[in-house]
PDB file of N, CA and C in Angstrom:
ATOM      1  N   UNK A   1     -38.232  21.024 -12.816  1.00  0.00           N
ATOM      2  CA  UNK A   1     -37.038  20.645 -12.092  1.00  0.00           C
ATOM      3  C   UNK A   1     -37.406  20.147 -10.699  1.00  0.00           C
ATOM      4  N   UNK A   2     -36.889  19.211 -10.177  1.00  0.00           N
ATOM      5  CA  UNK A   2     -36.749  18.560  -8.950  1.00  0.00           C
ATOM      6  C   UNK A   2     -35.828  18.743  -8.075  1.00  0.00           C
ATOM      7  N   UNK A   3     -35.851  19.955  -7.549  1.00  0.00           N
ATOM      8  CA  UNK A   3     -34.701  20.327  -6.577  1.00  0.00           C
ATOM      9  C   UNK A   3     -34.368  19.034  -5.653  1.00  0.00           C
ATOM     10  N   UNK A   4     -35.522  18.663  -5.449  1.00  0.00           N
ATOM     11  CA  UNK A   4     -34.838  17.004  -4.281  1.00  0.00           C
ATOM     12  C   UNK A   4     -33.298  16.524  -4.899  1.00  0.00           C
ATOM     13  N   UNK A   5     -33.770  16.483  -6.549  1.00  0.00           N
ATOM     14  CA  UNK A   5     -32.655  15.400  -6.982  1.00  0.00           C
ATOM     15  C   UNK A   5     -31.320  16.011  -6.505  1.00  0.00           C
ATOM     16  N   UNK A   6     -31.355  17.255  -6.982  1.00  0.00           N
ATOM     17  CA  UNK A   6     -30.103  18.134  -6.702  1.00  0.00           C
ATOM     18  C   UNK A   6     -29.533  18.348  -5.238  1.00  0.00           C
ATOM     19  N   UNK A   7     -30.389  17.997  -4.582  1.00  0.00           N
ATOM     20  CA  UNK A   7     -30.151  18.565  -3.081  1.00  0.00           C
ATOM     21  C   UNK A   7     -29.396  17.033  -2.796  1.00  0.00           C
ATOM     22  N   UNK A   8     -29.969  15.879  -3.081  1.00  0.00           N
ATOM     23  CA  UNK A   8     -29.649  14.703  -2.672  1.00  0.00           C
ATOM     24  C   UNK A   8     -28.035  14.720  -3.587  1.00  0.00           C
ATOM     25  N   UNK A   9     -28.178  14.709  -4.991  1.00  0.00           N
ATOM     26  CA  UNK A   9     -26.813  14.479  -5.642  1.00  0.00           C
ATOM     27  C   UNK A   9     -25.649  15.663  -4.655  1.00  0.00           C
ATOM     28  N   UNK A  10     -26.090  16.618  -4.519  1.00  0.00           N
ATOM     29  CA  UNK A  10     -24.901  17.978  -3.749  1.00  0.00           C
ATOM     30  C   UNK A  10     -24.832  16.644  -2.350  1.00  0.00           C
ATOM     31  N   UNK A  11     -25.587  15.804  -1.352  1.00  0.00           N
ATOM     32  CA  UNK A  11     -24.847  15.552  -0.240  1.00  0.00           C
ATOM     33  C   UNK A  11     -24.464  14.383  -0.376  1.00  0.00           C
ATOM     34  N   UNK A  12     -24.703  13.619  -1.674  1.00  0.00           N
ATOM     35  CA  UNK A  12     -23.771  12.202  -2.202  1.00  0.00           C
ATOM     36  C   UNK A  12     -22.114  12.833  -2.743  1.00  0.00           C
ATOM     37  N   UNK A  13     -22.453  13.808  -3.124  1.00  0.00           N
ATOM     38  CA  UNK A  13     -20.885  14.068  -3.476  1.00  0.00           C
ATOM     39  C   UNK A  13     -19.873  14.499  -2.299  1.00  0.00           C
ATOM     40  N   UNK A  14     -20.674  15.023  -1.399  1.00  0.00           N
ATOM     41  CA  UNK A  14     -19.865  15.668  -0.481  1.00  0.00           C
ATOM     42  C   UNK A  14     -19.520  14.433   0.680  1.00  0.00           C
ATOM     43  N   UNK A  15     -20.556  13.891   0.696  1.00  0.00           N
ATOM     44  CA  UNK A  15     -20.186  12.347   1.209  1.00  0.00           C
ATOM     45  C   UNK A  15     -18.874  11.734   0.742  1.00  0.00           C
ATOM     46  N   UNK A  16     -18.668  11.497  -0.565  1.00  0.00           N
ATOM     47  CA  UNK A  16     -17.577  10.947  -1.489  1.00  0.00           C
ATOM     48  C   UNK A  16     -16.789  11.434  -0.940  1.00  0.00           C
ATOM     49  N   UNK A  17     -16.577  12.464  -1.174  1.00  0.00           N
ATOM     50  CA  UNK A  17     -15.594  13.626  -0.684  1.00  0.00           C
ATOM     51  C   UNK A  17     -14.876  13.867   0.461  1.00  0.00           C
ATOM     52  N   UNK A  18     -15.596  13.379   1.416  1.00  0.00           N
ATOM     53  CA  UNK A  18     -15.287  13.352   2.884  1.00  0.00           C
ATOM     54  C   UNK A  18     -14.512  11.996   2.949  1.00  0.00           C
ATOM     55  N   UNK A  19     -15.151  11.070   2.190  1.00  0.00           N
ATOM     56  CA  UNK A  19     -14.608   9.597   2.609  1.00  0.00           C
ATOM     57  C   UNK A  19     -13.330   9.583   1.733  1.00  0.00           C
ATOM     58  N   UNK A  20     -13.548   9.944   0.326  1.00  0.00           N
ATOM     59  CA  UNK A  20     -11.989   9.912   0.129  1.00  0.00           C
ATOM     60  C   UNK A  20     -10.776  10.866   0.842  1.00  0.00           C
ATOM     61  N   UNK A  21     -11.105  11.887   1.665  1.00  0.00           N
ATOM     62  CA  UNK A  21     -10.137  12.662   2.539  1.00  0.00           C
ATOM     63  C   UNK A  21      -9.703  11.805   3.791  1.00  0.00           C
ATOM     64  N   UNK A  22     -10.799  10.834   4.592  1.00  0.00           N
ATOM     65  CA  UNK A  22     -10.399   9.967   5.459  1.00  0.00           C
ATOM     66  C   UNK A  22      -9.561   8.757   5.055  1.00  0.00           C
ATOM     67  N   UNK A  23     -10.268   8.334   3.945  1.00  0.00           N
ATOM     68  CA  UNK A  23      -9.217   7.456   3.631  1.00  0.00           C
ATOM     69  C   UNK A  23      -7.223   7.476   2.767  1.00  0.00           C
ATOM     70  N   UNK A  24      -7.444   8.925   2.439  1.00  0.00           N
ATOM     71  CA  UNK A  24      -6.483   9.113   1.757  1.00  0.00           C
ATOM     72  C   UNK A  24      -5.573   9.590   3.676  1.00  0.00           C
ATOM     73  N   UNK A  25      -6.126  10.197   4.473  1.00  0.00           N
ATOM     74  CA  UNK A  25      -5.760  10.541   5.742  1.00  0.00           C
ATOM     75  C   UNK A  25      -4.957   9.194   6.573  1.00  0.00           C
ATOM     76  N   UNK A  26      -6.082   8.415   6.446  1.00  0.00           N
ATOM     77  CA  UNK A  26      -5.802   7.212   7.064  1.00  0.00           C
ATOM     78  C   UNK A  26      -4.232   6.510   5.861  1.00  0.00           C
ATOM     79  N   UNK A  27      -4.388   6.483   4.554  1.00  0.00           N
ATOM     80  CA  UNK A  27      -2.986   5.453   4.106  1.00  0.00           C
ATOM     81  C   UNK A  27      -2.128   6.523   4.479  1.00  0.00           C
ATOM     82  N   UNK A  28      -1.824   7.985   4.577  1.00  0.00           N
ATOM     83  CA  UNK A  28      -0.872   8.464   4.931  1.00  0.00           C
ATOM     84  C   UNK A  28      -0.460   8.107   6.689  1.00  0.00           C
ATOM     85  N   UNK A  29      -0.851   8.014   7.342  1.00  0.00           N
ATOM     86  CA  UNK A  29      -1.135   8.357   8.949  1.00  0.00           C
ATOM     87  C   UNK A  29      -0.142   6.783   9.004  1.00  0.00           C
ATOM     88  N   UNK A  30      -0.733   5.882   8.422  1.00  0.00           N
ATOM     89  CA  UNK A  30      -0.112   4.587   8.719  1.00  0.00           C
ATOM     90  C   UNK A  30       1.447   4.248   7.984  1.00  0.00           C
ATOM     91  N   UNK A  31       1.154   5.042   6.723  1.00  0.00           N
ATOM     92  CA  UNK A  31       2.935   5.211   5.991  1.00  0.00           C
ATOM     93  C   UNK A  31       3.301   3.216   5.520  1.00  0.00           C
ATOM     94  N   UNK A  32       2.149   3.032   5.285  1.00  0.00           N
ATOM     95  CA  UNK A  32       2.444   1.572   4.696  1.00  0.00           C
ATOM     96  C   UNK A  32       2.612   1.688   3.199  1.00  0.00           C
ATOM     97  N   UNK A  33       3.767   0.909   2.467  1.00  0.00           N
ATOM     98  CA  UNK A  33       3.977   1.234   1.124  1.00  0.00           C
ATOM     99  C   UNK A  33       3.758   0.109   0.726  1.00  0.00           C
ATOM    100  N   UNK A  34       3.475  -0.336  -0.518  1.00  0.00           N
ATOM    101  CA  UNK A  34       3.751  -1.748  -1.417  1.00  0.00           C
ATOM    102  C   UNK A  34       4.821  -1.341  -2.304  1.00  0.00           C
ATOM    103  N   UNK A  35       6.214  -2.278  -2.311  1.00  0.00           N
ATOM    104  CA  UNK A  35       7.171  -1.852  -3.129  1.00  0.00           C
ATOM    105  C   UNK A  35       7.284  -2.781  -4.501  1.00  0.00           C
ATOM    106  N   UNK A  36       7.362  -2.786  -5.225  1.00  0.00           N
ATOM    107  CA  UNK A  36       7.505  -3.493  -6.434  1.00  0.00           C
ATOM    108  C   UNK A  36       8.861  -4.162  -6.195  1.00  0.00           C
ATOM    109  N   UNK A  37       9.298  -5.199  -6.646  1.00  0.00           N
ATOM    110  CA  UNK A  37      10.671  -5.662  -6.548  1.00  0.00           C
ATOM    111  C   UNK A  37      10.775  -6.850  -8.156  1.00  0.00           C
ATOM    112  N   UNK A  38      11.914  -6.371  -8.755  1.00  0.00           N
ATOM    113  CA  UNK A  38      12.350  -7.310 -10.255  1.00  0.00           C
ATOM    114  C   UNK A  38      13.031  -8.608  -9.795  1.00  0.00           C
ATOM    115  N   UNK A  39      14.105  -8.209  -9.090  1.00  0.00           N
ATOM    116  CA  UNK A  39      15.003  -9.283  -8.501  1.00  0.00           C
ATOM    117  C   UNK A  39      15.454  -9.565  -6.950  1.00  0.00           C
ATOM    118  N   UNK A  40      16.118 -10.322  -6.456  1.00  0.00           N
ATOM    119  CA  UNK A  40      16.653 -10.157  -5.543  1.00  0.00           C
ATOM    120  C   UNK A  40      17.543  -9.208  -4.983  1.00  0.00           C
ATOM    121  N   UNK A  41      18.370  -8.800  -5.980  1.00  0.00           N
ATOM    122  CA  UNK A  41      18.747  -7.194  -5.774  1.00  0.00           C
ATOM    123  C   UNK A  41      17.895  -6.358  -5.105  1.00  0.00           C
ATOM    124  N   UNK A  42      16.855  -6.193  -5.819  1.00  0.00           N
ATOM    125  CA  UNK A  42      15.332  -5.344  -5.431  1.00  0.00           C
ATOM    126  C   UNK A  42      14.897  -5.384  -4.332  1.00  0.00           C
ATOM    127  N   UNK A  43      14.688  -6.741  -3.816  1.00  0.00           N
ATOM    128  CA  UNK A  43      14.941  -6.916  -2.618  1.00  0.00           C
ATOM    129  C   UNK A  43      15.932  -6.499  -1.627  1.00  0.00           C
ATOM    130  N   UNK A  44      17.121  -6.727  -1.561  1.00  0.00           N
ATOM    131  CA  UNK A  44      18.065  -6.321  -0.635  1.00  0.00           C
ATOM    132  C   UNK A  44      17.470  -5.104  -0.509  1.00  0.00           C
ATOM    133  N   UNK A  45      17.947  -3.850  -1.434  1.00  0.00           N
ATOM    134  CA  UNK A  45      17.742  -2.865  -1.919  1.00  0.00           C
ATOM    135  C   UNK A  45      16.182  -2.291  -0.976  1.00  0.00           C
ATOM    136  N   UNK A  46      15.202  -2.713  -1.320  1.00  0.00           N
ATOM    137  CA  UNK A  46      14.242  -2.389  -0.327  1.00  0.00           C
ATOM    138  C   UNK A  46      14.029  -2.415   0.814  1.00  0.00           C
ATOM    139  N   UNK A  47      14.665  -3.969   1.405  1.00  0.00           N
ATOM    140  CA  UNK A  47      15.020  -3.914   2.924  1.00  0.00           C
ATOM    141  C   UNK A  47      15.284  -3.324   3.637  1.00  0.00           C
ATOM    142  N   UNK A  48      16.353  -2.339   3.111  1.00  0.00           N
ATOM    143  CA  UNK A  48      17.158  -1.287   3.808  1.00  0.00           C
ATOM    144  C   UNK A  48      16.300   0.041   4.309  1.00  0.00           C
ATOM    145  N   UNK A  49      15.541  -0.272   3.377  1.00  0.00           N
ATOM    146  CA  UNK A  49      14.416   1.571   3.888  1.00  0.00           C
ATOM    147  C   UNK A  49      12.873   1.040   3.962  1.00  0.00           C
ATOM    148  N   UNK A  50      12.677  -0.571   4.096  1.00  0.00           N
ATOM    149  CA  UNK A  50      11.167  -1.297   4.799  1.00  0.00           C
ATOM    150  C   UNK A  50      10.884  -0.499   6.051  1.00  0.00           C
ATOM    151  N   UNK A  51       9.845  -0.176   6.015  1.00  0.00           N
ATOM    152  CA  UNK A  51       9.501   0.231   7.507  1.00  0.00           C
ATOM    153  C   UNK A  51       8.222  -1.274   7.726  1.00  0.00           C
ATOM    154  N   UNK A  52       7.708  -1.475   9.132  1.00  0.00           N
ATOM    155  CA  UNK A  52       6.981  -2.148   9.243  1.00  0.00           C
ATOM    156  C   UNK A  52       5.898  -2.015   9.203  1.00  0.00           C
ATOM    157  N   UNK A  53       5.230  -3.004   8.746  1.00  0.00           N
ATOM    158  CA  UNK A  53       3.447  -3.024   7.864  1.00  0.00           C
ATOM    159  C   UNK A  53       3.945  -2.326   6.139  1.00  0.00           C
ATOM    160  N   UNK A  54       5.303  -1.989   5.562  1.00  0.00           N
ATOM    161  CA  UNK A  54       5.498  -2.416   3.982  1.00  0.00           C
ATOM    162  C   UNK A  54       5.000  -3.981   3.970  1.00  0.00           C
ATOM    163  N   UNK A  55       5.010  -3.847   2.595  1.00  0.00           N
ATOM    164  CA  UNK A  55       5.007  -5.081   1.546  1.00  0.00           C
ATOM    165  C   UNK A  55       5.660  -5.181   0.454  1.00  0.00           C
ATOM    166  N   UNK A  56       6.643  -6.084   0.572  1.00  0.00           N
ATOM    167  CA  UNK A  56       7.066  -5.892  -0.621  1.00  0.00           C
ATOM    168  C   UNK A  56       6.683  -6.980  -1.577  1.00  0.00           C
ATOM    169  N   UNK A  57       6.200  -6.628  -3.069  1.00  0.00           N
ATOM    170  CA  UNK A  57       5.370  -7.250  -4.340  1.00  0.00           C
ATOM    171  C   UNK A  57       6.289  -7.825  -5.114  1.00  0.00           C
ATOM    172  N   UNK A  58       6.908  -8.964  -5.434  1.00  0.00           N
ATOM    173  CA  UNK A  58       7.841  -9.635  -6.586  1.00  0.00           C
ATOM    174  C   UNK A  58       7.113  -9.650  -7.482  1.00  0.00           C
ATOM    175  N   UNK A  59       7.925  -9.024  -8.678  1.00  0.00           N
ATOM    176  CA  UNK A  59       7.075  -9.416 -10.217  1.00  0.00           C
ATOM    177  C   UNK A  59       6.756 -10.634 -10.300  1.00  0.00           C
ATOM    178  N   UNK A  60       5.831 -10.360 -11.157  1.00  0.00           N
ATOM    179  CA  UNK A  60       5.781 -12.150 -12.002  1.00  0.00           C
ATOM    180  C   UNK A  60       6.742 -12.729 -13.019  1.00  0.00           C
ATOM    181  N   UNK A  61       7.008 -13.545 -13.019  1.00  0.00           N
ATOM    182  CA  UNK A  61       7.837 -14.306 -13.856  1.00  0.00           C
ATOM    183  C   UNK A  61       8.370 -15.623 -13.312  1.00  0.00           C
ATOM    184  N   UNK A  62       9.448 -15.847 -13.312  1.00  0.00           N
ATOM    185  CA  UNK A  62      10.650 -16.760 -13.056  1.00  0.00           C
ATOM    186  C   UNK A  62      11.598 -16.302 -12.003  1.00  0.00           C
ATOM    187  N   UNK A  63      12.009 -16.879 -11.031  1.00  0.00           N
ATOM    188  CA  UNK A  63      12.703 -15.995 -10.118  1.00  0.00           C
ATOM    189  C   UNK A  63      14.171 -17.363 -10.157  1.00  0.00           C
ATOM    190  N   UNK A  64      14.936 -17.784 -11.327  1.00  0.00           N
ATOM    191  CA  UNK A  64      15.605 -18.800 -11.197  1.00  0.00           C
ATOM    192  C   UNK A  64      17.124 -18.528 -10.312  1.00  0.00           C
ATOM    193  N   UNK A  65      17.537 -19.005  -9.977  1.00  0.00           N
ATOM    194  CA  UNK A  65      19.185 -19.161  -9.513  1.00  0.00           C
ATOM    195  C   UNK A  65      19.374 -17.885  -9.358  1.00  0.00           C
ATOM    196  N   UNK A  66      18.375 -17.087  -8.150  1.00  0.00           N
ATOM    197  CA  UNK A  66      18.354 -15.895  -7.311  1.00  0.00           C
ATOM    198  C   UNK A  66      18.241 -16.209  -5.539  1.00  0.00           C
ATOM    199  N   UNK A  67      19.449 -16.054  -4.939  1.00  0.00           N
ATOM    200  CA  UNK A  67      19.069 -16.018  -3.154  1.00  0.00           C
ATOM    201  C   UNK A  67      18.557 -15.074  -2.912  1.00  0.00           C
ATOM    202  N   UNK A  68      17.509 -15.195  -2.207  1.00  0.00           N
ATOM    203  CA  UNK A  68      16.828 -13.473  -1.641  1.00  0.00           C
ATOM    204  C   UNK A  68      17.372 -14.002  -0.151  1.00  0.00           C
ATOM    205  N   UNK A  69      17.510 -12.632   0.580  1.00  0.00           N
ATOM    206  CA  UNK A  69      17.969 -12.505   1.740  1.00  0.00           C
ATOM    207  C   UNK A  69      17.098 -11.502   2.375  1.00  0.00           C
ATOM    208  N   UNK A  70      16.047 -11.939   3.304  1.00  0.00           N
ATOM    209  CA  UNK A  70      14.643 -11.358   3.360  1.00  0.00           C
ATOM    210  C   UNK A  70      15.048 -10.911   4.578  1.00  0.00           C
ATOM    211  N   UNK A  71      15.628  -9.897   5.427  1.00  0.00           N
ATOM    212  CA  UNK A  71      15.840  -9.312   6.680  1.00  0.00           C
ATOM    213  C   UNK A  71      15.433  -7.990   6.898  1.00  0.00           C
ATOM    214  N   UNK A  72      14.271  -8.052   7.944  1.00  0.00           N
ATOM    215  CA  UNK A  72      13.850  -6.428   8.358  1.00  0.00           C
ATOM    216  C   UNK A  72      13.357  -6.544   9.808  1.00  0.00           C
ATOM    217  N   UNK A  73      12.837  -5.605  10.292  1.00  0.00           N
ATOM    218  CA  UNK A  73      12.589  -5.228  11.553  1.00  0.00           C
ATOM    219  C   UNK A  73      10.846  -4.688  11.490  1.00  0.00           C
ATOM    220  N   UNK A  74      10.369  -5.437  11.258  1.00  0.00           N
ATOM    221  CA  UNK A  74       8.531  -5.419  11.227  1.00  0.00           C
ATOM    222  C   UNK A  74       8.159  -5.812  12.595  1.00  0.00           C
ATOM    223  N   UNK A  75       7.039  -5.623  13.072  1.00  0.00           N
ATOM    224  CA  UNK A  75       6.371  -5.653  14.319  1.00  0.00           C
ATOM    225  C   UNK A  75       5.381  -7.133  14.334  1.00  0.00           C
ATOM    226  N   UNK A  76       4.883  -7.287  15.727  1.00  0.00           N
ATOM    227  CA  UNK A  76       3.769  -8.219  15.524  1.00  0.00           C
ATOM    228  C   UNK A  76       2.744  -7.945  14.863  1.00  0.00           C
ATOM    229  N   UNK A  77       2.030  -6.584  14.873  1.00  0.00           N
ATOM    230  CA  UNK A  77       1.061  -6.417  14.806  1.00  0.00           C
ATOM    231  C   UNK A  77       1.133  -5.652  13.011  1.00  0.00           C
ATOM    232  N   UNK A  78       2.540  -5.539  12.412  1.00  0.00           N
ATOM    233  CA  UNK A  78       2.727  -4.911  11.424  1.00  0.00           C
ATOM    234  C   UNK A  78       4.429  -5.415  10.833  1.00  0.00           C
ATOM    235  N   UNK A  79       4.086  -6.569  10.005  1.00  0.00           N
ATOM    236  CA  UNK A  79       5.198  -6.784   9.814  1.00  0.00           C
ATOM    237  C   UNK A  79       5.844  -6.607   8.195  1.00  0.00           C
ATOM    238  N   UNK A  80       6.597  -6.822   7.941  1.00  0.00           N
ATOM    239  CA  UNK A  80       7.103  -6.339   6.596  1.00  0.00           C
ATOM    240  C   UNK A  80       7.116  -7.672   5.359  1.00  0.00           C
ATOM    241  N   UNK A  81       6.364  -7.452   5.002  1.00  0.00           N
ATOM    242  CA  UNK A  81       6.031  -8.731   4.126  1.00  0.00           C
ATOM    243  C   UNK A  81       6.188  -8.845   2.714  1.00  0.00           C
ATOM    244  N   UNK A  82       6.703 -10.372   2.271  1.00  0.00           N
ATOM    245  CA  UNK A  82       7.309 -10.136   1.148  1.00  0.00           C
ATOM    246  C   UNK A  82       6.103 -10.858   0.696  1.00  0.00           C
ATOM    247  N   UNK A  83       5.047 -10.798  -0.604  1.00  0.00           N
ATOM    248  CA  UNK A  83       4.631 -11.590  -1.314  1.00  0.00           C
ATOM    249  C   UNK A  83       4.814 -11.408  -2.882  1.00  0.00           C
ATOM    250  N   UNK A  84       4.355 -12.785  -3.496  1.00  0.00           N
ATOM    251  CA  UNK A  84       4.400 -13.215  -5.019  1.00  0.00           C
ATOM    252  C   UNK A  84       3.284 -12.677  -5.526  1.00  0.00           C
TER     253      UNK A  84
END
């Protein structure tokens, strides 16, 4: 047996470990969501509770003989964004 290997695999995991706690730290801390949206409904509907630096995600498909009415209160540096 090669204790090296073991000693090295025990501080690669704990490495992992640490970085997924910062990063799971960090998407909470910032409270940025990606919202899914079907229709323009979906839209309105999300607007209302966007905070800034959301995104909101339109399905794919066809978006025919739908007005979206895209209004929120996003920042410069974090704004509320709609993409396809």
């Amino acid at each position: 047996m090669n204790i090296g290997k073991y000693i090295h695999f025990g501080i690669m995991a704990l490495l992992c470990i640490c970085f997924s706690f910062i990063n799971f730290s960090f998407i909470c801390a910032t409270g940025k969501k990606r919202i899914r949206v079907n229709n323009a409904y979906d839209i309105s509907k999300a607007m209302q509770s966007a905070k800034p630096g959301d995104t909101l995600v339109m399905q794919n498909g066809i978006w025919k003989d739908q007005k979206i009415i895209f209004e929120g209160n996003g920042t410069e540096n974090n704004p509320i964004v709609l993409m396809a």
